[in-house]
C-alpha atoms as a PDB file:
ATOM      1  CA  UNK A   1     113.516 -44.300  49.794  1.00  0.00           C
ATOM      2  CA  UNK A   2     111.998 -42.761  52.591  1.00  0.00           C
ATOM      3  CA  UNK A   3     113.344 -42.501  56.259  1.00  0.00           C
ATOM      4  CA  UNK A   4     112.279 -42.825  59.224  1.00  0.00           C
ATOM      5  CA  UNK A   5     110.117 -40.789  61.652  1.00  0.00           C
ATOM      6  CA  UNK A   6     112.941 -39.459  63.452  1.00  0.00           C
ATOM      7  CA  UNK A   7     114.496 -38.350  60.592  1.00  0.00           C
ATOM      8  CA  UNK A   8     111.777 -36.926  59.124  1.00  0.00           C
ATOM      9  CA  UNK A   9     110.882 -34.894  61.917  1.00  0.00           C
ATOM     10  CA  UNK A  10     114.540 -33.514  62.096  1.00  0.00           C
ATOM     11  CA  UNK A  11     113.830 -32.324  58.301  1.00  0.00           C
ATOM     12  CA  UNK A  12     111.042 -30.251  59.204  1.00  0.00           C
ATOM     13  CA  UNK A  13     112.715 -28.860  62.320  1.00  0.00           C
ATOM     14  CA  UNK A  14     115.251 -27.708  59.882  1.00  0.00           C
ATOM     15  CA  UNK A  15     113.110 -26.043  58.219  1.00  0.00           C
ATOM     16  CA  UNK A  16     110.995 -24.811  60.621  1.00  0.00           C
ATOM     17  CA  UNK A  17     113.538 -23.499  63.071  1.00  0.00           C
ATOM     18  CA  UNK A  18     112.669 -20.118  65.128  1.00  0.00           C
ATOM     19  CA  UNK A  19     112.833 -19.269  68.998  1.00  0.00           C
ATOM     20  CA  UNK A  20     113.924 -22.161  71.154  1.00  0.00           C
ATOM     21  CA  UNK A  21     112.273 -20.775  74.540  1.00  0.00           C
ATOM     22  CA  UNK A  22     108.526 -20.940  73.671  1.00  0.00           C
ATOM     23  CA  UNK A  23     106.161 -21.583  71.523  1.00  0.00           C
ATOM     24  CA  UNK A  24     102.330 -21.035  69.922  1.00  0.00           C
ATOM     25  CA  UNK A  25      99.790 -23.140  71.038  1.00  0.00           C
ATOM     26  CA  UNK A  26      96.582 -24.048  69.040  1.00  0.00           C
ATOM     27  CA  UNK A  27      94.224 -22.100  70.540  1.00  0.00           C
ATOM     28  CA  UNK A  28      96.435 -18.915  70.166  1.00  0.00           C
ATOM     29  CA  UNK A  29      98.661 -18.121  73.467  1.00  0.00           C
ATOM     30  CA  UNK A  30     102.271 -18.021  73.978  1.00  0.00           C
ATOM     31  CA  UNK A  31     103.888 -21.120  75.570  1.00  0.00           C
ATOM     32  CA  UNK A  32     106.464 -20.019  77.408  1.00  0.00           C
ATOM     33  CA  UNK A  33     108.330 -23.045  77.531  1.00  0.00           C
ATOM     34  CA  UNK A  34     111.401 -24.964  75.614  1.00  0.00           C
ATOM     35  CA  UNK A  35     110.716 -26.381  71.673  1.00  0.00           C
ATOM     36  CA  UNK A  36     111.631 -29.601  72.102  1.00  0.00           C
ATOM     37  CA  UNK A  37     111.412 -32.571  69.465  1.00  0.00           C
ATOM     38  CA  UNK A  38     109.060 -34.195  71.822  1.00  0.00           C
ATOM     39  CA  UNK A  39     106.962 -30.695  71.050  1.00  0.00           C
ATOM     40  CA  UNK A  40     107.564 -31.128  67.662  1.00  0.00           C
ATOM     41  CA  UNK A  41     106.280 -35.203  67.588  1.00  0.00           C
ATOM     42  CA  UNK A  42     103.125 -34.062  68.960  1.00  0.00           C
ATOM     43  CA  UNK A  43     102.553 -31.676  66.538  1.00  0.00           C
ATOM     44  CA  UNK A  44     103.607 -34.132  63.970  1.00  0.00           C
ATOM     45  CA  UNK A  45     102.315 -37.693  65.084  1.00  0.00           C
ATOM     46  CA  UNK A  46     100.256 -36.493  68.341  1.00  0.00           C
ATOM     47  CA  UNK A  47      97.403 -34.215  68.537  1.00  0.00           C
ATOM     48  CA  UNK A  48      99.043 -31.219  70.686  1.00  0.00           C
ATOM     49  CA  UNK A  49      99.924 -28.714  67.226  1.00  0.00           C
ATOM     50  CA  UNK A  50     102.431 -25.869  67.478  1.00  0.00           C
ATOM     51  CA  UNK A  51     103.239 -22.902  65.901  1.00  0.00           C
ATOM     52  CA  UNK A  52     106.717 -21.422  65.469  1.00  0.00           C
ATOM     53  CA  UNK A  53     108.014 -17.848  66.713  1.00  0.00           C
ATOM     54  CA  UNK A  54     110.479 -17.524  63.521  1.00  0.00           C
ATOM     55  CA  UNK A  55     112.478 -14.805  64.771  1.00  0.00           C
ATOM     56  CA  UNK A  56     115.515 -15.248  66.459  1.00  0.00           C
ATOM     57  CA  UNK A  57     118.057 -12.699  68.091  1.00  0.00           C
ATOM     58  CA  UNK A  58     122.031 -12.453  67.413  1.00  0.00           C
ATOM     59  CA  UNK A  59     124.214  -9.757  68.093  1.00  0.00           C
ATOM     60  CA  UNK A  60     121.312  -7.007  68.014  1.00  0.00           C
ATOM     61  CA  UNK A  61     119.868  -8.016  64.460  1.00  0.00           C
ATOM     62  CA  UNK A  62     116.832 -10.702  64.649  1.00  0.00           C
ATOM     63  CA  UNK A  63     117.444 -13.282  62.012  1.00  0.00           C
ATOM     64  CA  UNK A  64     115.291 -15.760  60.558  1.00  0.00           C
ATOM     65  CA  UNK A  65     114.710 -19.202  58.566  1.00  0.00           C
ATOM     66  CA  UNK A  66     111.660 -19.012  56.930  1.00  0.00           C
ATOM     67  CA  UNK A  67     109.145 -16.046  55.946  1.00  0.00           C
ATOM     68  CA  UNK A  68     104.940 -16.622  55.321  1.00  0.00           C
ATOM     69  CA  UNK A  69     102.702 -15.191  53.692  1.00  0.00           C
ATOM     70  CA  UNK A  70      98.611 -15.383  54.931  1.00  0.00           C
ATOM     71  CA  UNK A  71      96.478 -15.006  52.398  1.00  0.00           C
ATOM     72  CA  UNK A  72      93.250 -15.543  54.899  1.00  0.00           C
ATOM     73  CA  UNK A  73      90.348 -15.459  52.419  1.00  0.00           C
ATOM     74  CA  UNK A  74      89.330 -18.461  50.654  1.00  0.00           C
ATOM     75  CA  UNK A  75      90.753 -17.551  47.128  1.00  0.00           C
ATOM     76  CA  UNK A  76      93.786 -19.567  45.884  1.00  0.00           C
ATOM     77  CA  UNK A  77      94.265 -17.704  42.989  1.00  0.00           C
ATOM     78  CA  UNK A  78      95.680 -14.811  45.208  1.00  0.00           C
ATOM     79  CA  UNK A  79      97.938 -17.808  46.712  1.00  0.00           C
ATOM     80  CA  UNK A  80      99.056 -18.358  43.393  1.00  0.00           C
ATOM     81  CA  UNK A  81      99.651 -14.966  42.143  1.00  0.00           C
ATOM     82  CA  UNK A  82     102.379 -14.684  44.820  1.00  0.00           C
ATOM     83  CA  UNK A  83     103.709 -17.577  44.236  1.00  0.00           C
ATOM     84  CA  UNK A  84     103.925 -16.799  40.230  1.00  0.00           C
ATOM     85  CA  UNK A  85     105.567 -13.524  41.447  1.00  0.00           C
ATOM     86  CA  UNK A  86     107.767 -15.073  43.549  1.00  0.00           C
ATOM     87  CA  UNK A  87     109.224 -17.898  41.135  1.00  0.00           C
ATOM     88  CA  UNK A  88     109.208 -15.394  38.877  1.00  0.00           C
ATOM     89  CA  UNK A  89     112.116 -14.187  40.668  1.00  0.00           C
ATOM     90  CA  UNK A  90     113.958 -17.515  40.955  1.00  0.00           C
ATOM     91  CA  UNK A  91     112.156 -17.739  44.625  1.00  0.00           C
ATOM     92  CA  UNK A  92     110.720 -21.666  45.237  1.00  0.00           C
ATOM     93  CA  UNK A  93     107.147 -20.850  47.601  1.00  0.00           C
ATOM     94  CA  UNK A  94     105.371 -23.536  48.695  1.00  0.00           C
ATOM     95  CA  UNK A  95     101.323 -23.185  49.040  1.00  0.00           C
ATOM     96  CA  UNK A  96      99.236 -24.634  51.942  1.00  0.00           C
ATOM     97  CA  UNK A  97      95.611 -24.781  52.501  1.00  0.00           C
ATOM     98  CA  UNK A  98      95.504 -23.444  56.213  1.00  0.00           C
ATOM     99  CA  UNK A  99      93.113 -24.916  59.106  1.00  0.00           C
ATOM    100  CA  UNK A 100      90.199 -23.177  58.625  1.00  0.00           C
ATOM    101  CA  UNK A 101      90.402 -20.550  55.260  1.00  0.00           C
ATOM    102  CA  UNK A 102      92.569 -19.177  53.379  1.00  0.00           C
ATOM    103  CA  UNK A 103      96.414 -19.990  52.518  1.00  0.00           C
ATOM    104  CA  UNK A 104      99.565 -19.538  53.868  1.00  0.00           C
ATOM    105  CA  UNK A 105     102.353 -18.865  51.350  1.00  0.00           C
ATOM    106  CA  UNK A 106     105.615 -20.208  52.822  1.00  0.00           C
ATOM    107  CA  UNK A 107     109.839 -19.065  51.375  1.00  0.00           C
ATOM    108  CA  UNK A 108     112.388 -21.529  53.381  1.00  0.00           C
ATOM    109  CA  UNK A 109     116.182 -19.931  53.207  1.00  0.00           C
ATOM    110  CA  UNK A 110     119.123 -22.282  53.108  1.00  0.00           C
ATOM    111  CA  UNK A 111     120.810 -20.105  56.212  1.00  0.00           C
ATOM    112  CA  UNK A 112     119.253 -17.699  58.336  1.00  0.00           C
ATOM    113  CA  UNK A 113     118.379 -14.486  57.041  1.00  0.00           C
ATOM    114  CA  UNK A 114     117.759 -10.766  58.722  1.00  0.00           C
ATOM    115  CA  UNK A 115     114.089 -10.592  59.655  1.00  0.00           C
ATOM    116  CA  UNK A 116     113.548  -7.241  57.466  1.00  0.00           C
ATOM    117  CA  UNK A 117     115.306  -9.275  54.264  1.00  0.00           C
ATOM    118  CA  UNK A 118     112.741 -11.892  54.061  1.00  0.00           C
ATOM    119  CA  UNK A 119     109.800  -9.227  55.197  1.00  0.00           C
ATOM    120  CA  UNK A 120     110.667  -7.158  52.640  1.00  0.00           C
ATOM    121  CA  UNK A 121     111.085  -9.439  49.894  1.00  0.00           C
ATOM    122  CA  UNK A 122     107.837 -11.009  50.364  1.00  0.00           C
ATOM    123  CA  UNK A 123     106.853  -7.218  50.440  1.00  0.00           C
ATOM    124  CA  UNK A 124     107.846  -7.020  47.094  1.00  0.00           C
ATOM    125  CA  UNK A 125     106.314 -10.520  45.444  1.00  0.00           C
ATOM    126  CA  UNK A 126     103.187  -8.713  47.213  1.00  0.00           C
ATOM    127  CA  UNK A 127     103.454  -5.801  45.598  1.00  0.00           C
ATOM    128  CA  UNK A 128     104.128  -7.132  41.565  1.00  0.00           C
ATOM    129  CA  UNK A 129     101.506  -9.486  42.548  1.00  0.00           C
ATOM    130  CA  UNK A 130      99.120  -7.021  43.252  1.00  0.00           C
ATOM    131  CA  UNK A 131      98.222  -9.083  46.195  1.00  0.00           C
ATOM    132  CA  UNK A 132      96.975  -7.205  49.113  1.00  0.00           C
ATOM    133  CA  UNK A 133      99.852  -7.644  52.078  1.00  0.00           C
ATOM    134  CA  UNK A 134      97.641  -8.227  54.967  1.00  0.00           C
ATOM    135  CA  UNK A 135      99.464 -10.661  56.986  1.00  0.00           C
ATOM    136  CA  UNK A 136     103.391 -11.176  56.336  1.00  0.00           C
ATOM    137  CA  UNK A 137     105.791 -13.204  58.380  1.00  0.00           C
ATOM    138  CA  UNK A 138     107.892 -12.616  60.291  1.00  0.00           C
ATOM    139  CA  UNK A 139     105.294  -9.031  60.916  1.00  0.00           C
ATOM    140  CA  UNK A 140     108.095  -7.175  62.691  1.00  0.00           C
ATOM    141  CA  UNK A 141     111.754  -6.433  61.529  1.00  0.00           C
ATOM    142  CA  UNK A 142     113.078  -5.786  65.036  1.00  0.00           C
ATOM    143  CA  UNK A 143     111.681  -6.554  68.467  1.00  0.00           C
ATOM    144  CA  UNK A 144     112.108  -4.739  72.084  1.00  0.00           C
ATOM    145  CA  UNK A 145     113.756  -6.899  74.735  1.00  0.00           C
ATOM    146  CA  UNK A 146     111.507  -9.157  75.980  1.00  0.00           C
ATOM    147  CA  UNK A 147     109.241  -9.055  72.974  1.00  0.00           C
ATOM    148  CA  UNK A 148     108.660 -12.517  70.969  1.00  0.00           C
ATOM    149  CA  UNK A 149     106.839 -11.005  67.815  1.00  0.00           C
ATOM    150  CA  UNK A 150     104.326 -13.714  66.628  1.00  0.00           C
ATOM    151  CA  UNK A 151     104.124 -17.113  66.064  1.00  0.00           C
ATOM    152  CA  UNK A 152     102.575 -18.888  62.929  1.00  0.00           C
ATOM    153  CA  UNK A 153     101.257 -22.599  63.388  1.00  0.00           C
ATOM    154  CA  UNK A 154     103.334 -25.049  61.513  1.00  0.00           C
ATOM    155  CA  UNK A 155     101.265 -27.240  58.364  1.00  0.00           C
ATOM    156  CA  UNK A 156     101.346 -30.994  58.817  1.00  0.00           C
ATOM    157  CA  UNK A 157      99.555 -31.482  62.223  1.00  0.00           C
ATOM    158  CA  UNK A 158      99.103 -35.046  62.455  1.00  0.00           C
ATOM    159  CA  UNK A 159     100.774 -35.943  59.753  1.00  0.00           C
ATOM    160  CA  UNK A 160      99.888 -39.362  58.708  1.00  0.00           C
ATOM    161  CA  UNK A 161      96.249 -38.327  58.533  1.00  0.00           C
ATOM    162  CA  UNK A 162      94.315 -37.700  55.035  1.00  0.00           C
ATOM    163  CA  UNK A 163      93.958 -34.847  55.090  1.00  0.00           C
ATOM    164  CA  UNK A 164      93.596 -31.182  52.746  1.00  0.00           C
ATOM    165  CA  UNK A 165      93.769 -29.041  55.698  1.00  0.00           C
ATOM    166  CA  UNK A 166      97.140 -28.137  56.818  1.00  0.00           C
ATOM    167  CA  UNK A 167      98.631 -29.495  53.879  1.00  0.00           C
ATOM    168  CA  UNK A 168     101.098 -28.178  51.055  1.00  0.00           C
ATOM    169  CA  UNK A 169      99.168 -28.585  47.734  1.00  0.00           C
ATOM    170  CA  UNK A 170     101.231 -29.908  44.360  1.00  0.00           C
ATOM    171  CA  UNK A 171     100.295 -27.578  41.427  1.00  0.00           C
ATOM    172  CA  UNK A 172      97.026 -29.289  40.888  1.00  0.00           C
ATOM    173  CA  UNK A 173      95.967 -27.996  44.349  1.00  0.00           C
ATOM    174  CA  UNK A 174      96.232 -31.737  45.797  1.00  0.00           C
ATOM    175  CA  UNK A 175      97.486 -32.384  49.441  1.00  0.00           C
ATOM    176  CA  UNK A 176     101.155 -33.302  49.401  1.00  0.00           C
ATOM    177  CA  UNK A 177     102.423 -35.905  51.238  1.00  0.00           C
ATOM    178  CA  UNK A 178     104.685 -34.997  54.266  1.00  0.00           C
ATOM    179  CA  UNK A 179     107.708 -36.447  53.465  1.00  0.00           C
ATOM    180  CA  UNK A 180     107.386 -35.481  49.627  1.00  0.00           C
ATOM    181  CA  UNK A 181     107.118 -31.983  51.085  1.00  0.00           C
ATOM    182  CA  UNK A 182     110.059 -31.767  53.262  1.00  0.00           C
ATOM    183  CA  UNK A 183     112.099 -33.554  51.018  1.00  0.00           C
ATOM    184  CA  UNK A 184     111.182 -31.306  47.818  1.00  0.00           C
ATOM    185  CA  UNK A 185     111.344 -28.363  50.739  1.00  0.00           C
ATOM    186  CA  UNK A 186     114.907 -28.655  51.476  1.00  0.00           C
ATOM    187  CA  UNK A 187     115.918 -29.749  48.185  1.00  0.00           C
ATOM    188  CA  UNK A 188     114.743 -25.799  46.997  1.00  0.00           C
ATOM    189  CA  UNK A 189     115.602 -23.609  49.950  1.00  0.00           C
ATOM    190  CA  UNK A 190     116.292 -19.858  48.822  1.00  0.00           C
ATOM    191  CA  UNK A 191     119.608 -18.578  48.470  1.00  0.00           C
ATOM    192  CA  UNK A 192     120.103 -15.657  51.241  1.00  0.00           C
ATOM    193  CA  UNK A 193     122.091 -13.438  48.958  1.00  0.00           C
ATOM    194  CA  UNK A 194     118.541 -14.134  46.662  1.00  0.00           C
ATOM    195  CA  UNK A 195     116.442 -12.815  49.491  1.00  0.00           C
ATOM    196  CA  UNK A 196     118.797  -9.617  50.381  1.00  0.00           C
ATOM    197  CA  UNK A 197     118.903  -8.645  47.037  1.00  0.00           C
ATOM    198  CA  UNK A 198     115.103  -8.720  45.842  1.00  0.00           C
ATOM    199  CA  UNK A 199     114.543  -7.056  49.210  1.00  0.00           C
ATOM    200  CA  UNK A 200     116.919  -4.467  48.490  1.00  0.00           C
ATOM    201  CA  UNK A 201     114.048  -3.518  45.361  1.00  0.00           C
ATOM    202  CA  UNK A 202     111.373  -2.545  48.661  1.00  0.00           C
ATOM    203  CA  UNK A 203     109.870   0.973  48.941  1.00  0.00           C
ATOM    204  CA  UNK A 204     107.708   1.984  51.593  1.00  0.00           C
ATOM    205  CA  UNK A 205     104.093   2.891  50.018  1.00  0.00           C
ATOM    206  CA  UNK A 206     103.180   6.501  49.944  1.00  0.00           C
ATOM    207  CA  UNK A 207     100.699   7.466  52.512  1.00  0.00           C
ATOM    208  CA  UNK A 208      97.212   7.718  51.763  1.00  0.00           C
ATOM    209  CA  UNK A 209      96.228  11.639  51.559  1.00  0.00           C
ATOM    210  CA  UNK A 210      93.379  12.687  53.563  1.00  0.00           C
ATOM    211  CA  UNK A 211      90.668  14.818  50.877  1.00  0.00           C
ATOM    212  CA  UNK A 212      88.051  16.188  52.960  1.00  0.00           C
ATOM    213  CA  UNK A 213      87.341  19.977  51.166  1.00  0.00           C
ATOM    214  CA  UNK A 214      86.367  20.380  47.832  1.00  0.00           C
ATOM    215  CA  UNK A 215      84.422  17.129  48.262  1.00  0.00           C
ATOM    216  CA  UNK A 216      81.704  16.691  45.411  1.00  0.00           C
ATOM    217  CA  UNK A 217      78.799  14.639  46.637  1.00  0.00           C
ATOM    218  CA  UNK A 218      77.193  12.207  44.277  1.00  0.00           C
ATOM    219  CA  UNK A 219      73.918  13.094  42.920  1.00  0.00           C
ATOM    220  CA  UNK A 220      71.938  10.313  45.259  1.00  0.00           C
ATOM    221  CA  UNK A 221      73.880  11.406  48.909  1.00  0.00           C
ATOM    222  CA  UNK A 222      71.234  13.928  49.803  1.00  0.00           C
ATOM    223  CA  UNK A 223      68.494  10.996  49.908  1.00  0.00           C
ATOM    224  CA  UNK A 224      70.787   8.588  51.445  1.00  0.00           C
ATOM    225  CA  UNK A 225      71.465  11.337  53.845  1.00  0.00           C
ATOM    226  CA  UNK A 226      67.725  12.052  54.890  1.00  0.00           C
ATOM    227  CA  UNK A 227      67.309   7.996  55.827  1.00  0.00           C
ATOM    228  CA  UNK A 228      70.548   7.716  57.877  1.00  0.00           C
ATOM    229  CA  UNK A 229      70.182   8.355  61.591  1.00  0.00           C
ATOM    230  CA  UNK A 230      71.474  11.373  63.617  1.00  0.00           C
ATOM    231  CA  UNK A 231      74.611   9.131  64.802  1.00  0.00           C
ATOM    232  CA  UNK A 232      75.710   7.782  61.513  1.00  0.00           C
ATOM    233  CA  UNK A 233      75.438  11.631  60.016  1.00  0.00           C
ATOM    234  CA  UNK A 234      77.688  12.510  63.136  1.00  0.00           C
ATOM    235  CA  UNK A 235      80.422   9.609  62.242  1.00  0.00           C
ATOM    236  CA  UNK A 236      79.957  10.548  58.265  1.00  0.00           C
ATOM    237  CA  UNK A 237      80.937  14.186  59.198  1.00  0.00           C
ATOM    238  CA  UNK A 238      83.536  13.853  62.304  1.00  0.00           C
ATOM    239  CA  UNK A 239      85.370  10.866  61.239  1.00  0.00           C
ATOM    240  CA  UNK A 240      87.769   8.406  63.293  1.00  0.00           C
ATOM    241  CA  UNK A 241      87.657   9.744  66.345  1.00  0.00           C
ATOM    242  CA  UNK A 242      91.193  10.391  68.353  1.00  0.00           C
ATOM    243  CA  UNK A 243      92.278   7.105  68.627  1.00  0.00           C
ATOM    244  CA  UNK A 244      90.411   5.098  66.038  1.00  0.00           C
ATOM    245  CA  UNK A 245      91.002   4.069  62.955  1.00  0.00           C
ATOM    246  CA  UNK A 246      89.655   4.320  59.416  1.00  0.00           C
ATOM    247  CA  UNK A 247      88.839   0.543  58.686  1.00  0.00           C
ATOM    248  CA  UNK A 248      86.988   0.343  62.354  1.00  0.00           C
ATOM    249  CA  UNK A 249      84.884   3.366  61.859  1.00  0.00           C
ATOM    250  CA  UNK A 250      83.845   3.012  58.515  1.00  0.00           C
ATOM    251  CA  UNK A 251      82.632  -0.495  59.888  1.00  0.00           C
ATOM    252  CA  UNK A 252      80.873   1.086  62.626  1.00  0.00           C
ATOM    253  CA  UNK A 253      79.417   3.574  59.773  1.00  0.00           C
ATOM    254  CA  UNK A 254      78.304   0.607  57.469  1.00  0.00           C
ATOM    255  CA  UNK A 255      76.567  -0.850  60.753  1.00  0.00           C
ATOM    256  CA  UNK A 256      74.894   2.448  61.599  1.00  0.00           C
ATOM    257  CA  UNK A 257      73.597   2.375  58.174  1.00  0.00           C
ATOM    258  CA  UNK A 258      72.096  -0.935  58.075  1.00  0.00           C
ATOM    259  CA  UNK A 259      70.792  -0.831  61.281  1.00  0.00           C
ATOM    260  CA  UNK A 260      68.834   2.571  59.888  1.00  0.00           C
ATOM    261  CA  UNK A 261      67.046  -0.441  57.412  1.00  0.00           C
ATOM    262  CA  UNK A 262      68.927   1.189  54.817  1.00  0.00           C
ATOM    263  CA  UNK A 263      69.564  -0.725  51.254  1.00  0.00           C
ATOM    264  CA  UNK A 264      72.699  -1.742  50.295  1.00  0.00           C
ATOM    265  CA  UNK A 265      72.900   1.027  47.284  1.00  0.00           C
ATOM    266  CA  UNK A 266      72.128   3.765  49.903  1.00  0.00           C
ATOM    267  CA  UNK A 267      74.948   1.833  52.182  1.00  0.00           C
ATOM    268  CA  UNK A 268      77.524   1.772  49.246  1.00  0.00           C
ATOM    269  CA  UNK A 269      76.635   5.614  48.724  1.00  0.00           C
ATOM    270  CA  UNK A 270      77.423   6.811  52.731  1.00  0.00           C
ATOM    271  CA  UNK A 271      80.774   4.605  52.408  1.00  0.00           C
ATOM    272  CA  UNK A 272      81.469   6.062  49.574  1.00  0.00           C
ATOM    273  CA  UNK A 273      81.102   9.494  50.290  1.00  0.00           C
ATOM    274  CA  UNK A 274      82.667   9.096  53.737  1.00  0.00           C
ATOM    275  CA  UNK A 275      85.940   7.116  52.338  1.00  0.00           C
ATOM    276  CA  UNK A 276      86.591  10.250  49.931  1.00  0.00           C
ATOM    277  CA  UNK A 277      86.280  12.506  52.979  1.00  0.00           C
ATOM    278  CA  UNK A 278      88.782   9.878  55.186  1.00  0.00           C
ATOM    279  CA  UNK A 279      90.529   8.750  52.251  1.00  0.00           C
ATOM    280  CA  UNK A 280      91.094   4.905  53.260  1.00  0.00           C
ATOM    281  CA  UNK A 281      90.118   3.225  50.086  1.00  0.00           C
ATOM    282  CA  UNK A 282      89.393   5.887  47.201  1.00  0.00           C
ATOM    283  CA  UNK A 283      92.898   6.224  45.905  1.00  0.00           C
ATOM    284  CA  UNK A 284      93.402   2.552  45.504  1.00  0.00           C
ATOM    285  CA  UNK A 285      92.592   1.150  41.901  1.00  0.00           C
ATOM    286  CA  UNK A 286      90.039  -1.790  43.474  1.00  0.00           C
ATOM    287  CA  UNK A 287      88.380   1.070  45.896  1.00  0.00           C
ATOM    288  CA  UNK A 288      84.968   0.540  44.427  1.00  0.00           C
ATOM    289  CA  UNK A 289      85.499  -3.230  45.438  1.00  0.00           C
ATOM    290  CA  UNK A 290      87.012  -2.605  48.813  1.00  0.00           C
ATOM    291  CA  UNK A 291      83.224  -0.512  49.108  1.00  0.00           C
ATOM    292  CA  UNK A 292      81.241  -3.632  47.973  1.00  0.00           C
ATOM    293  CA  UNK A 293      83.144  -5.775  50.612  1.00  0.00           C
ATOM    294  CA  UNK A 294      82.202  -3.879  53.092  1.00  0.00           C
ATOM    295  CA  UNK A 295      78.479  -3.156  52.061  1.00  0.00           C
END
């Protein structure tokens, strides 16, 4: 039988919970004011959505109740590769389409849990998954004083409405209803001892190494090399400068090269060539792909 409003909205503050003092707002700032339930009935029944800063300081260790995953492409079989990996464990996730693309992969724990536990553990599912870890909450395991960390916005804005955005899908990918959700939510919240111990299986990935001599050109680099333009040879050669990183000048390579009018096989070639000198992508198994993405 299902309860009221007020109820229901005290179910998903349960799960939910995180700082008290401020909040996210939709269009991306920090709110620094108290999370009250009148915040919360906005988000759920108004039209003023939140997000939640999950964690939460005690005794010098920052704790938290829940842990997400952003998978922010639109490709729900990555969604569902963590969350294989993840029950695969004994871990209940819970998959929502977010507001614009991609997914958000969400773990609630039945009592609050150190930040670097449920970091780490979702670490992990990303890592048997073989799911790219580009955006796991909460992002930091400890915070400086006065630091909030960041804020995810919460699924179920306006909750009453029709809606597949924002929603929790059911295993067919169909929009669950809200109170299904926080009922079957709570019902399956992870066991902290659960989350300490997969984290405990976490291992920091071994740095990338850098290969720049006894670098091998490919056959078709010398003709890609007489189209592309003084600058572009100058990043190809140099590299991120001091301050700069890989992903950004590669980027600003692949842009030199197309603005050169350069095809997208002479394109792939300069990346290529330049990512074995900088050695961001080429010791990865999907480097080749990473290369196409960004061609």
């Amino acid at each position: 039988m299902r309860v009221d409003k007020q109820e229901e909205r005290d179910m998903f503050i349960s799960l939910f919970r995180g700082r008290g003092d401020v909040y996210g707002h939709e269009e991306g700032k920090c709110v620094k004011e108290p999370l009250t339930v009148e915040v919360f009935d906005k988000h759920l029944w108004g039209m003023s959505y939140i997000g939640v800063y999950p964690m939460v300081p005690f005794n010098g260790t920052f704790y938290v109740q829940w842990g997400c995953s952003d998978i922010d492409i639109e490709d729900i079989t990555l969604a569902r590769r963590l969350q294989a990996a993840l029950h695969a464990a004994g871990v209940t996730s819970w998959v929502e389409r977010s507001r614009s693309k991609g997914y958000h992969v969400w773990v609630f724990a039945d009592e609050p849990v150190p930040a670097s536990d449920m970091r780490r553990m979702l670490l992990v599912a990303h890592q048997v998954a073989e799911v790219r870890a580009v955006e796991v909450n909460p992002k930091q395991e400890t915070l400086a004083q006065g630091q909030y960390g960041n804020y995810v916005r919460l699924p179920y804005a306006c909750a009453d409405q029709q809606t597949d955005k924002r929603r929790v899908l059911d295993d067919n990918d169909n929009p669950t209803s809200f109170y299904d959700f926080i009922k079957l939510a709570d019902a399956h919240r992870v066991p902290a001892k659960l989350i300490a111990e997969l984290a405990s299986f976490y291992r920091e990935p071994q740095k990338e190494q850098r290969i720049i001599e006894d670098y091998e050109p490919c056959s078709s680099l010398s003709d890609a090399m007489s189209v592309l333009s003084p600058l572009g040879k100058v990043i190809w050669r140099d590299g991120p400068l001091e301050g700069r990183d890989r992903s950004s000048t590669i980027t600003k390579l692949g842009y030199e090269c197309v603005r050169c009018g350069m095809n997208p096989s002479q394109t792939k070639v300069i990346l290529a060539s330049a990512d074995k000198r900088w050695g961001k992508y080429h010791l990865r198994a999907n480097s080749e792909h990473e290369i196409d993405k960004l061609v």
